[in-house]
Each structure stands twice: as C-alpha cells, then as structure tokens.
Protein backbone atom coordinates (compact mmCIF):
# COMPACT_ATOMS: atom_id res chain seq x y z
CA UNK A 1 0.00 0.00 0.00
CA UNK A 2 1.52 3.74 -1.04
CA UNK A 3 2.27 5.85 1.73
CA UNK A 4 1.77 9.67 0.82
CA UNK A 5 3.53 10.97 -2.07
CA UNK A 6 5.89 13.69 0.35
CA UNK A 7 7.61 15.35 -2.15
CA UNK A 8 7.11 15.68 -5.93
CA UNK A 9 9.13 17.67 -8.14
CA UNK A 10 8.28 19.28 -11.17
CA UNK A 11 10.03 20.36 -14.24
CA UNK A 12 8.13 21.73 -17.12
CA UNK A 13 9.22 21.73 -20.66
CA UNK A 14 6.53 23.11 -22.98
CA UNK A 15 7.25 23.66 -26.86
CA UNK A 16 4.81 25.09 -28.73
CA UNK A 17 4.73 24.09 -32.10
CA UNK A 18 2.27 26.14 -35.15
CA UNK A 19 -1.41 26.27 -33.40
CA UNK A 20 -1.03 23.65 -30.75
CA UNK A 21 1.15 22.81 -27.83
CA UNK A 22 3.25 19.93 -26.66
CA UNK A 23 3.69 18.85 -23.45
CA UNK A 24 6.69 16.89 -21.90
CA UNK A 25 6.56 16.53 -18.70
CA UNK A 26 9.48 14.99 -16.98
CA UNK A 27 8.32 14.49 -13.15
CA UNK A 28 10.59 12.81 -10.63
CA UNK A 29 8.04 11.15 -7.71
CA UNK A 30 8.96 9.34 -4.72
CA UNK A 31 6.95 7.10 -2.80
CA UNK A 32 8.21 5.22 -0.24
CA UNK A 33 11.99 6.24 -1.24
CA UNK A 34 10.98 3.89 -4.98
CA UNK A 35 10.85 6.27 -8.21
CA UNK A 36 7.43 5.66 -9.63
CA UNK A 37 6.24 6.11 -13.30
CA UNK A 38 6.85 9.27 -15.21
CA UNK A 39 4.00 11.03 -17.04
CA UNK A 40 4.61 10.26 -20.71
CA UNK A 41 4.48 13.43 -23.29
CA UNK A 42 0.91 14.06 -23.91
CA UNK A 43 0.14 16.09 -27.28
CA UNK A 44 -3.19 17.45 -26.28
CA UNK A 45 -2.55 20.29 -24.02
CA UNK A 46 -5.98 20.06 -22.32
CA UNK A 47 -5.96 16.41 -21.59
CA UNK A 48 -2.54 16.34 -20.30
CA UNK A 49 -4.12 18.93 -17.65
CA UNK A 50 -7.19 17.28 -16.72
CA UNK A 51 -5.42 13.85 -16.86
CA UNK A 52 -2.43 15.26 -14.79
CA UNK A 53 -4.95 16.80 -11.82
CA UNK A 54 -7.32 14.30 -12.05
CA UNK A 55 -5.23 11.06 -11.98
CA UNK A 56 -6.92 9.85 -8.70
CA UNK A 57 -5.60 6.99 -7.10
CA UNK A 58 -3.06 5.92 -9.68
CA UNK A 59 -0.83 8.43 -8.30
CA UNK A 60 -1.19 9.65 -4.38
CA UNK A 61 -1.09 12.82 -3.59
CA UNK A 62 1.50 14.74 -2.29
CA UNK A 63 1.72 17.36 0.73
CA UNK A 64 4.72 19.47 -0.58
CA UNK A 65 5.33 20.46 -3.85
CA UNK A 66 7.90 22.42 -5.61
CA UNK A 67 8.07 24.02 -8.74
CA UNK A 68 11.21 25.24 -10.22
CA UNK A 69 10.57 25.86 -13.88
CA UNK A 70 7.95 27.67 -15.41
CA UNK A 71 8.01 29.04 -19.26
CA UNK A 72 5.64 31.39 -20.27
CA UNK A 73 3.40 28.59 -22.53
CA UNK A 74 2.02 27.51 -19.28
CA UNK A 75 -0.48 30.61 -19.59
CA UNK A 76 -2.66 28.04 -21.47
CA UNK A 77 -2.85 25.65 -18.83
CA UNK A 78 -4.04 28.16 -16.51
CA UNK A 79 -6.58 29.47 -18.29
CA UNK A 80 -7.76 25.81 -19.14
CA UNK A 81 -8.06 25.50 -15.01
CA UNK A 82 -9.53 28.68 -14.71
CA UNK A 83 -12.53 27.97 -17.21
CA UNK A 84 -12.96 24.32 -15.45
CA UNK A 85 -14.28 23.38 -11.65
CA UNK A 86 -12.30 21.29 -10.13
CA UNK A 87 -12.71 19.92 -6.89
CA UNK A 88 -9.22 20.28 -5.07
CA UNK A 89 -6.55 18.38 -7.16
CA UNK A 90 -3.83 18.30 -4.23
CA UNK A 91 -6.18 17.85 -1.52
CA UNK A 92 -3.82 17.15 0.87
CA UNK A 93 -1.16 19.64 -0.09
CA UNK A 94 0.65 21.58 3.17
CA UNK A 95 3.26 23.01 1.74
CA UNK A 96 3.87 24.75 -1.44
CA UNK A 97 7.25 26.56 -2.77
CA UNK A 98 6.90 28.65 -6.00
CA UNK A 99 9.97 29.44 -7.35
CA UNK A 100 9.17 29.23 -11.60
CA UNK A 101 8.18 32.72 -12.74
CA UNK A 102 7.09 34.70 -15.74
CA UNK A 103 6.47 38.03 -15.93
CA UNK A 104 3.15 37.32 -18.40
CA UNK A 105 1.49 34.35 -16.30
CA UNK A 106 -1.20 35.21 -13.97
CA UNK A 107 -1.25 34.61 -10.38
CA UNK A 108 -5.35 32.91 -9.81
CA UNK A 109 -4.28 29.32 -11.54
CA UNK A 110 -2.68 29.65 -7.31
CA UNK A 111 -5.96 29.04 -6.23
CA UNK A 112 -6.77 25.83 -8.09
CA UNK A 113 -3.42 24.75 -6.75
CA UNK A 114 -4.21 25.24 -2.78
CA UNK A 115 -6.03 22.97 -1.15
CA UNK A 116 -7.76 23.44 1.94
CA UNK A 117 -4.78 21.87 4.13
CA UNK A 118 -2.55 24.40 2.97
CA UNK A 119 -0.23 25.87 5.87
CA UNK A 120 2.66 27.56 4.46
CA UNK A 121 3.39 28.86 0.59
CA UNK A 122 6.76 30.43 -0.45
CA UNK A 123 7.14 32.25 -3.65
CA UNK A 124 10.70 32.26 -4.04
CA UNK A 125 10.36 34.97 -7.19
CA UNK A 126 9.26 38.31 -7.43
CA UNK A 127 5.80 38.56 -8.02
CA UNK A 128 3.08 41.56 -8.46
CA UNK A 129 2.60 42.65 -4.77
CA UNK A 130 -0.83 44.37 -6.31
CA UNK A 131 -1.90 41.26 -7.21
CA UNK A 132 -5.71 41.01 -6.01
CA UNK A 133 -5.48 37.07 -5.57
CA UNK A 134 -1.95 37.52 -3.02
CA UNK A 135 -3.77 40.54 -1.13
CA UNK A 136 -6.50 38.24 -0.41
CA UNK A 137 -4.30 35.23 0.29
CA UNK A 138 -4.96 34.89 4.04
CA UNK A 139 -8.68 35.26 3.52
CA UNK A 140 -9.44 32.57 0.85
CA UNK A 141 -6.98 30.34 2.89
CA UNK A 142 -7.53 30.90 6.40
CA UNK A 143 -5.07 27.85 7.60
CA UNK A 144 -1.56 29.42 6.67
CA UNK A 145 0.20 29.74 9.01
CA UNK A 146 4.03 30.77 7.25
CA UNK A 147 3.86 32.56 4.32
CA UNK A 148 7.45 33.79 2.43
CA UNK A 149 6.12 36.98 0.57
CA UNK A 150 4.28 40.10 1.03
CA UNK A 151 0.41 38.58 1.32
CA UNK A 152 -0.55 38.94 5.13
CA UNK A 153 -3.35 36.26 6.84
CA UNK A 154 -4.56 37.30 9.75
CA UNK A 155 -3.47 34.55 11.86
CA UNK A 156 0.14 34.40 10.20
CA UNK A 157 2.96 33.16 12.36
CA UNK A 158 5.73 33.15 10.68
CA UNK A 159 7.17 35.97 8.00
CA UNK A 160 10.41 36.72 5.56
CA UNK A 161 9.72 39.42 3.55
CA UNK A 162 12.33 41.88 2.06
CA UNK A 163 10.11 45.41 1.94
CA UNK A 164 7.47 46.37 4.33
CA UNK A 165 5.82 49.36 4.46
CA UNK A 166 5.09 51.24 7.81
CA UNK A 167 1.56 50.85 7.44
CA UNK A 168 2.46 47.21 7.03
CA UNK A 169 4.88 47.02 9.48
CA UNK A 170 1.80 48.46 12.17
CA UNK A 171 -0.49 45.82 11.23
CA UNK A 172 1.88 43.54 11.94
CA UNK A 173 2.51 44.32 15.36
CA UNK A 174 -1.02 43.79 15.81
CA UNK A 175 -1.14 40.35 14.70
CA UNK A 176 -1.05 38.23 18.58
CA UNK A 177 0.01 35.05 16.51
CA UNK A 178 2.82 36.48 14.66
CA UNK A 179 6.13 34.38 16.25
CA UNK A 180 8.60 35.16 13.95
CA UNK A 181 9.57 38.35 11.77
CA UNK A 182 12.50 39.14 9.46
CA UNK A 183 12.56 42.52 7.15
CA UNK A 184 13.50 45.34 6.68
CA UNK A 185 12.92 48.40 8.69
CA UNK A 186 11.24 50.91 7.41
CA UNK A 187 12.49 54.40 8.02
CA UNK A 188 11.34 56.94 8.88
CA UNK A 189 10.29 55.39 12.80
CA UNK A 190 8.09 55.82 15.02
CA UNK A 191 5.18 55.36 12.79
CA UNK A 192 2.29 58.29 13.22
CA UNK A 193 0.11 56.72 15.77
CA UNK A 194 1.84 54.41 17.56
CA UNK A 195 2.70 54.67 20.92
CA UNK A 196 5.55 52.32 23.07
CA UNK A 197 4.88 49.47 23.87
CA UNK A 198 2.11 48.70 21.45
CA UNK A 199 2.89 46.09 19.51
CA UNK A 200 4.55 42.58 18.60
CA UNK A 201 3.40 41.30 21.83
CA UNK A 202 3.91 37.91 21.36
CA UNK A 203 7.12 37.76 18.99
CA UNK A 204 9.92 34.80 19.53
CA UNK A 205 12.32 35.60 16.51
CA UNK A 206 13.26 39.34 15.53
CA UNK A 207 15.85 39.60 12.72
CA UNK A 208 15.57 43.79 11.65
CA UNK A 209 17.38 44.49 8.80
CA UNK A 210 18.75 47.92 6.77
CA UNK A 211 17.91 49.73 3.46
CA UNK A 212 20.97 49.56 2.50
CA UNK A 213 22.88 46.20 1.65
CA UNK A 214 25.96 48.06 3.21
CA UNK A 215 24.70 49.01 6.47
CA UNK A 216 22.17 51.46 8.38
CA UNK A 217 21.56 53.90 11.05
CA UNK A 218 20.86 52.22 14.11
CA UNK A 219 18.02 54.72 15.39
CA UNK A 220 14.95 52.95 12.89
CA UNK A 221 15.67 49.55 15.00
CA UNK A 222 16.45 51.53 18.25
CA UNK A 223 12.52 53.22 17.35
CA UNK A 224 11.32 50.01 16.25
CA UNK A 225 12.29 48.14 19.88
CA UNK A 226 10.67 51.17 21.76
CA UNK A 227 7.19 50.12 20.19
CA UNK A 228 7.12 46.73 21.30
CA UNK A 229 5.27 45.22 24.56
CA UNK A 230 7.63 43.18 26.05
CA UNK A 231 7.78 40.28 23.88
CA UNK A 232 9.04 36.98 25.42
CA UNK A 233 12.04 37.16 22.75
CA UNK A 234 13.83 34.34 22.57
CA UNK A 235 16.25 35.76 19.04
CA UNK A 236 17.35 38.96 18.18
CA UNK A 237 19.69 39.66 15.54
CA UNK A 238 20.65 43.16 14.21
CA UNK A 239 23.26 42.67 11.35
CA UNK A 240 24.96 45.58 9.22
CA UNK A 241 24.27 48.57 11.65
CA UNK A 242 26.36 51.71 11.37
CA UNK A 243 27.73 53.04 14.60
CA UNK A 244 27.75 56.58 14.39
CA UNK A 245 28.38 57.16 18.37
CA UNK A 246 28.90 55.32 21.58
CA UNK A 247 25.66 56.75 22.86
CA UNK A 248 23.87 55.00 20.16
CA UNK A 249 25.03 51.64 20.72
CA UNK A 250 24.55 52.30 24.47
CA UNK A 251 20.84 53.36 23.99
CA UNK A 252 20.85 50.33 22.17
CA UNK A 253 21.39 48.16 25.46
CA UNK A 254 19.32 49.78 27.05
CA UNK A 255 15.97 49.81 24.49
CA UNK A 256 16.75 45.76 24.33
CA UNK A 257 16.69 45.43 28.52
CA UNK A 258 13.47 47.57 28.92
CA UNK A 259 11.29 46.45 26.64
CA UNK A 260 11.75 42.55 26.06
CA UNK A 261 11.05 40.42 28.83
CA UNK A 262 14.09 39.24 30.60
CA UNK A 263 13.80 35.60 31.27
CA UNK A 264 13.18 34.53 27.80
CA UNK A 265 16.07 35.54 25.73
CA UNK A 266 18.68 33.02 24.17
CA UNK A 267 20.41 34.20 21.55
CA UNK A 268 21.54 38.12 20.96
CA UNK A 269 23.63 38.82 17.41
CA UNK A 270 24.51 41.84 16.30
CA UNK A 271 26.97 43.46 13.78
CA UNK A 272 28.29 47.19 14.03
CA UNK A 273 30.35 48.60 11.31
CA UNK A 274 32.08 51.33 11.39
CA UNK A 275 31.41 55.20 9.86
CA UNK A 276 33.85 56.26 6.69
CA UNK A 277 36.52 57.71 8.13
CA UNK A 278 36.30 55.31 11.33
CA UNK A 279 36.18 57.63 14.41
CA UNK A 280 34.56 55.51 16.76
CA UNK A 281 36.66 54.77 19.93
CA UNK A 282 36.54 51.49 21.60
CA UNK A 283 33.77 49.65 22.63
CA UNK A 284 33.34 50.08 26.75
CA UNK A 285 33.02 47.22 28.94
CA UNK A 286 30.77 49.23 30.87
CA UNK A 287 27.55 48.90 27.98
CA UNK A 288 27.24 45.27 28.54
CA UNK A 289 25.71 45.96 32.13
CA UNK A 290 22.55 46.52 30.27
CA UNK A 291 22.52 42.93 28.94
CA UNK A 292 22.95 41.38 32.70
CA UNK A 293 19.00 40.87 33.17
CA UNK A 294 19.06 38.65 30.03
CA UNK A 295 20.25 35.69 32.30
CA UNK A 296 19.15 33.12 29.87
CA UNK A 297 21.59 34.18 26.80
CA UNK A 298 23.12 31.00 25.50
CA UNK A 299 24.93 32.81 22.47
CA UNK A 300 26.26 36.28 22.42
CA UNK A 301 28.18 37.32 19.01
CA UNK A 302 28.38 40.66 18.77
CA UNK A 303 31.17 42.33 16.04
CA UNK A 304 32.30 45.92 16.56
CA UNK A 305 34.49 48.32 14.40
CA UNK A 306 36.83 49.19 17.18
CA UNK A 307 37.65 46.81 19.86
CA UNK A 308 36.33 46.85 23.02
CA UNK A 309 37.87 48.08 25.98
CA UNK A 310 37.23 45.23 28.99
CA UNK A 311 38.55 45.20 32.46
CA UNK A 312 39.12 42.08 34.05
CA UNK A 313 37.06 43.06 36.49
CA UNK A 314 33.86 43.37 34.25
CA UNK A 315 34.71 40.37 32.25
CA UNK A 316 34.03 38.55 35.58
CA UNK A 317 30.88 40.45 36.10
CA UNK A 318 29.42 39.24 32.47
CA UNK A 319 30.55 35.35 33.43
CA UNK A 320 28.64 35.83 36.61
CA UNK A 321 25.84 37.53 34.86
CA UNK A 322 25.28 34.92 31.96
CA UNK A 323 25.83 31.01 33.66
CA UNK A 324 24.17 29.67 30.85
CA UNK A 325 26.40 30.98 27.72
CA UNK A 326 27.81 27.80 25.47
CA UNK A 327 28.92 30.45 22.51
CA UNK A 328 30.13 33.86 23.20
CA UNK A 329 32.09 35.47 20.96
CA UNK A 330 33.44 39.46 21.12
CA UNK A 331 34.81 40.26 17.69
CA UNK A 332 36.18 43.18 15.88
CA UNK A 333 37.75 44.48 12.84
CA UNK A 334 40.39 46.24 14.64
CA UNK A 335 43.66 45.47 16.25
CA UNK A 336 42.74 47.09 19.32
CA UNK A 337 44.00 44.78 22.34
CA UNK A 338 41.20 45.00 25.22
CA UNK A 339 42.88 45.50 28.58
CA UNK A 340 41.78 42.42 30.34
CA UNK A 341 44.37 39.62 31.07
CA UNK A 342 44.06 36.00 30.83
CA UNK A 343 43.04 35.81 34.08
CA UNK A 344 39.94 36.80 32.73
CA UNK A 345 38.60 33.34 31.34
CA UNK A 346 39.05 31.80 34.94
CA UNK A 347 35.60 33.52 35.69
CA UNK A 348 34.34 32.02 32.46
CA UNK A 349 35.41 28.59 32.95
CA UNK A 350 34.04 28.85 36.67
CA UNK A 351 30.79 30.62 36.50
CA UNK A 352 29.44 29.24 32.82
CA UNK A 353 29.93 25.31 32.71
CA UNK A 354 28.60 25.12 29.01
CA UNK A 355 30.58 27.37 27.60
C-alpha cells in the first residue's frame, strides 16, 4: 500500500509548435523512497491537464510540492483550469514553494493549486505585490500559518519578507500570533500613531534588517524596539548597523533590557560597522551591564568596528551575569587589544559550565 507521495518535483518543458502545444513533462516522484512512473508526453494540451490533476488513485497525492521551472506557454494551462471546476486536485497539499516565474502568467491558476490543508506557501520569485489574488491570500486560505512573501493572513505566524511598508509594518505588530519576523525596517520610525509598547506582543524571533545592503543607522531599529510590549524574545539579531556614536550603541542596550522580557532571551547577534573615516573609539566594557537581566543568553556574538575596551574586572561580572552561555564570541575588525588579562577566562570557565 503507497504511503503519501511527500515530495514531488516538477520540471516543465513546454514547446509550442504552429497552433497547438506539446507537453513533456518529466516528473521525478517518490513514494516510499521507490521512483514511480513518469507522465509520458501528452500532445493534447488540455488532456494532459485534466489527466495530470485528475489522476486519482493511480498516483497519491502529495503534501509538498515544488516548482522550479515555469516558461511562459504555461499561460494556457491556466486558463484551461480557470474555465474548469475542479474539486481540489492536491487535496492534501501543506506546503507549497513557487519558485518558476514569468512576468506574463497570472497569479489565480494559485488558487486551483491550494487545497484546503494548505499551511505555508513560499514564492521564491518576485511577483506583483498588487496582485488582487496575493492581497487576499490569508482570507481565501484561512489555515496558513508561514507565508514567504508580502500577502498577510490574519493569523500568520511566521514571515520573511524583504520590503514592508510602515503601514504594514503596524499591522503587523497587531497580529497576537505572529512568532517570527524578518525585514527590513522601514524608516522613517516611530510610525504616526503608535505609541511604546504597542505592539509585537507575542514575537519569539526578531531579525531587523537595513535599506541599505551596506549598512544602516541604528536609530529605525532603536525606534522600532521602543514600540514593542515586552515580547518573550527568545532571538534577536541586528546585522549591518552603522555606529555613528557610543551613545547610540549604548541606547541600544538599554531599548533591548526595557522592553523585552528578561527571562526569555537566548540568543543576541549583532553586527556594528564602522562610519567612513572610522572615528569611533573602543567599545566600553561598561555597555554590557545593560545585557545582565538577560540571564538566559546561551549565544552572544556581537562584532564591533573598534575593539572593546574590557577590564578584568567586568569580564568577571558578564561570566557571573550569563551562567548559561555555550557560545560567546566578542569580535572586531580592529587590532585594538582590550585591557583584560588571561586571568579573565578563569571567571568564564568557573561561573558558565557550558561554555
């Protein structure tokens, strides 16, 4: 007896030849870890759809499925689906990842596509974001639940998505079962209307990004931490940030320690680089007090421009601060020595057993 088709993988190859059109499949389908049969070329374009959907139990069907290659022929097949009812063809599809793309196919053949067990879509390419049938994605499909573009259900929990808008960015600190966000900030922050401690209530995973590929001001994420209501974070990461000033990157600190609850965060990354000319003087040891409530850290990385200028005395006050650290890592693109000694990593080895 089949189990479950779990993965198929398609690549489509469509010539089109005078009036008609040509199929030739070439499908690569694997049920319990056995290659099954292969779809053989059909020359009418219709019945190679409906006979492809509709093959019922001669082929299970599968709950991920990934397309990789789509040519710009395939317009026909979708508006075959389109003018047909069909009761779901992948009726127990979870998963789907998009990745073939052409700039003339429509987007609603999607909808024949999803079933109603459909949690989590990624379109790997960059469609319309206008497109009526992606603005209305979490309504006609209520059960997503991760979704890798710019459509928004209301119940969404997880979400990668390059460009937000503020607007955007404000209904998504509204969402309570949003768990995970990565994107890019939005600038100019605070957005009209919205007061601290308002939003992302219930976030887990926080990865704010910049504009610009080679780095941003740090204020947009320092404004973005002031709006949220102390979300049990459990992940922040802050890569390519510009330091324009100690102050900054102390304000910083101090955003992260009064506005995320303290008992729940594990990991803290972030990346400073440094202003053109550098004028940014070492990092003080003195900043990390801040971070002390965070007891739970497990990995620290944090990368600075300048060095970092440690006493041994509070190198021994972060050991005793964070018993639970197995990575920890202080780097920095300068040769600046910090001033503590190797007697320094005796408090480590004493007060953080996993390290």
């Amino acid at each position: 007896m089949f189990h479950k088709l779990r993965i198929l993988t398609a690549f489509f190859t469509f010539l089109v030849l005078g009036q008609g059109a040509v199929a030739v499949p070439q499908s690569s389908d694997i049920v319990c870890g056995r290659p099954t049969v292969s779809f053989a070329p059909f020359c009418n374009l219709e019945s190679f759809v409906l006979t492809t959907l509709n093959s019922g139990s001669a082929m299970p069907t599968p709950s991920l499925l990934c397309v990789y290659e789509i040519d710009a022929p395939l317009v026909n097949i979708y508006e075959i689906l389109a003018k047909r009812r069909f009761d779901y063809p992948l009726p127990d599809l979870e998963h789907l990842s998009w990745n073939g793309y052409s700039a003339d196919i429509p987007l609603h053949f999607i909808n024949v596509i999803l079933g109603p067990g459909i949690t989590s879509v990624d379109f790997g390419t960059p469609f319309d974001r206008h497109c009526p049938m992606l603005a209305t994605l979490g309504q006609t499909h209520p059960g997503l639940r991760s979704v890798l573009h710019s459509c928004i259900p209301p119940r969404l929990e997880s979400l990668d998505v390059r460009i937000v808008d503020c607007e955007t960015l404000e209904y998504l600190g509204r969402l309570p079962s949003l768990k995970k966000l990565r994107t890019i900030i939005p600038d100019p922050i605070p957005l009209p209307g919205v007061v601290a401690r308002s939003m992302f209530s219930n976030i887990r995973e926080l990865r704010p990004e910049q504009q610009d590929p080679g780095g941003g001001e740090i204020t947009p994420i320092i404004a973005f931490l002031r709006a949220c209501n102390n979300p049990p974070l459990r992940s922040f990461e802050a890569p390519y940030v510009i330091e324009w000033n100690l102050e900054q990157v102390e304000e910083l600190y101090q955003v992260l320690a009064g506005h995320i609850l303290h008992n729940h965060l594990d990991m803290l990354q972030l990346e400073f680089l440094e202003t053109d000319p550098p004028v940014i003087p070492p990092h003080p040891g003195r900043f990390f007090r801040h971070l002390f409530s965070f007891t739970r850290l497990t990995v620290i990385e944090i990368q600075v421009p300048s060095g970092y200028d440690l006493e041994d005395a509070i190198v021994a006050e972060m050991a005793h601060a964070w018993p639970n650290l197995e990575e920890f890592g202080l780097r920095s693109r300068s040769n600046c020595q910090p001033r503590c000694t190797l007697l320094s990593l005796h408090a480590f080895s004493r007060h953080c057993p996993r390290l």
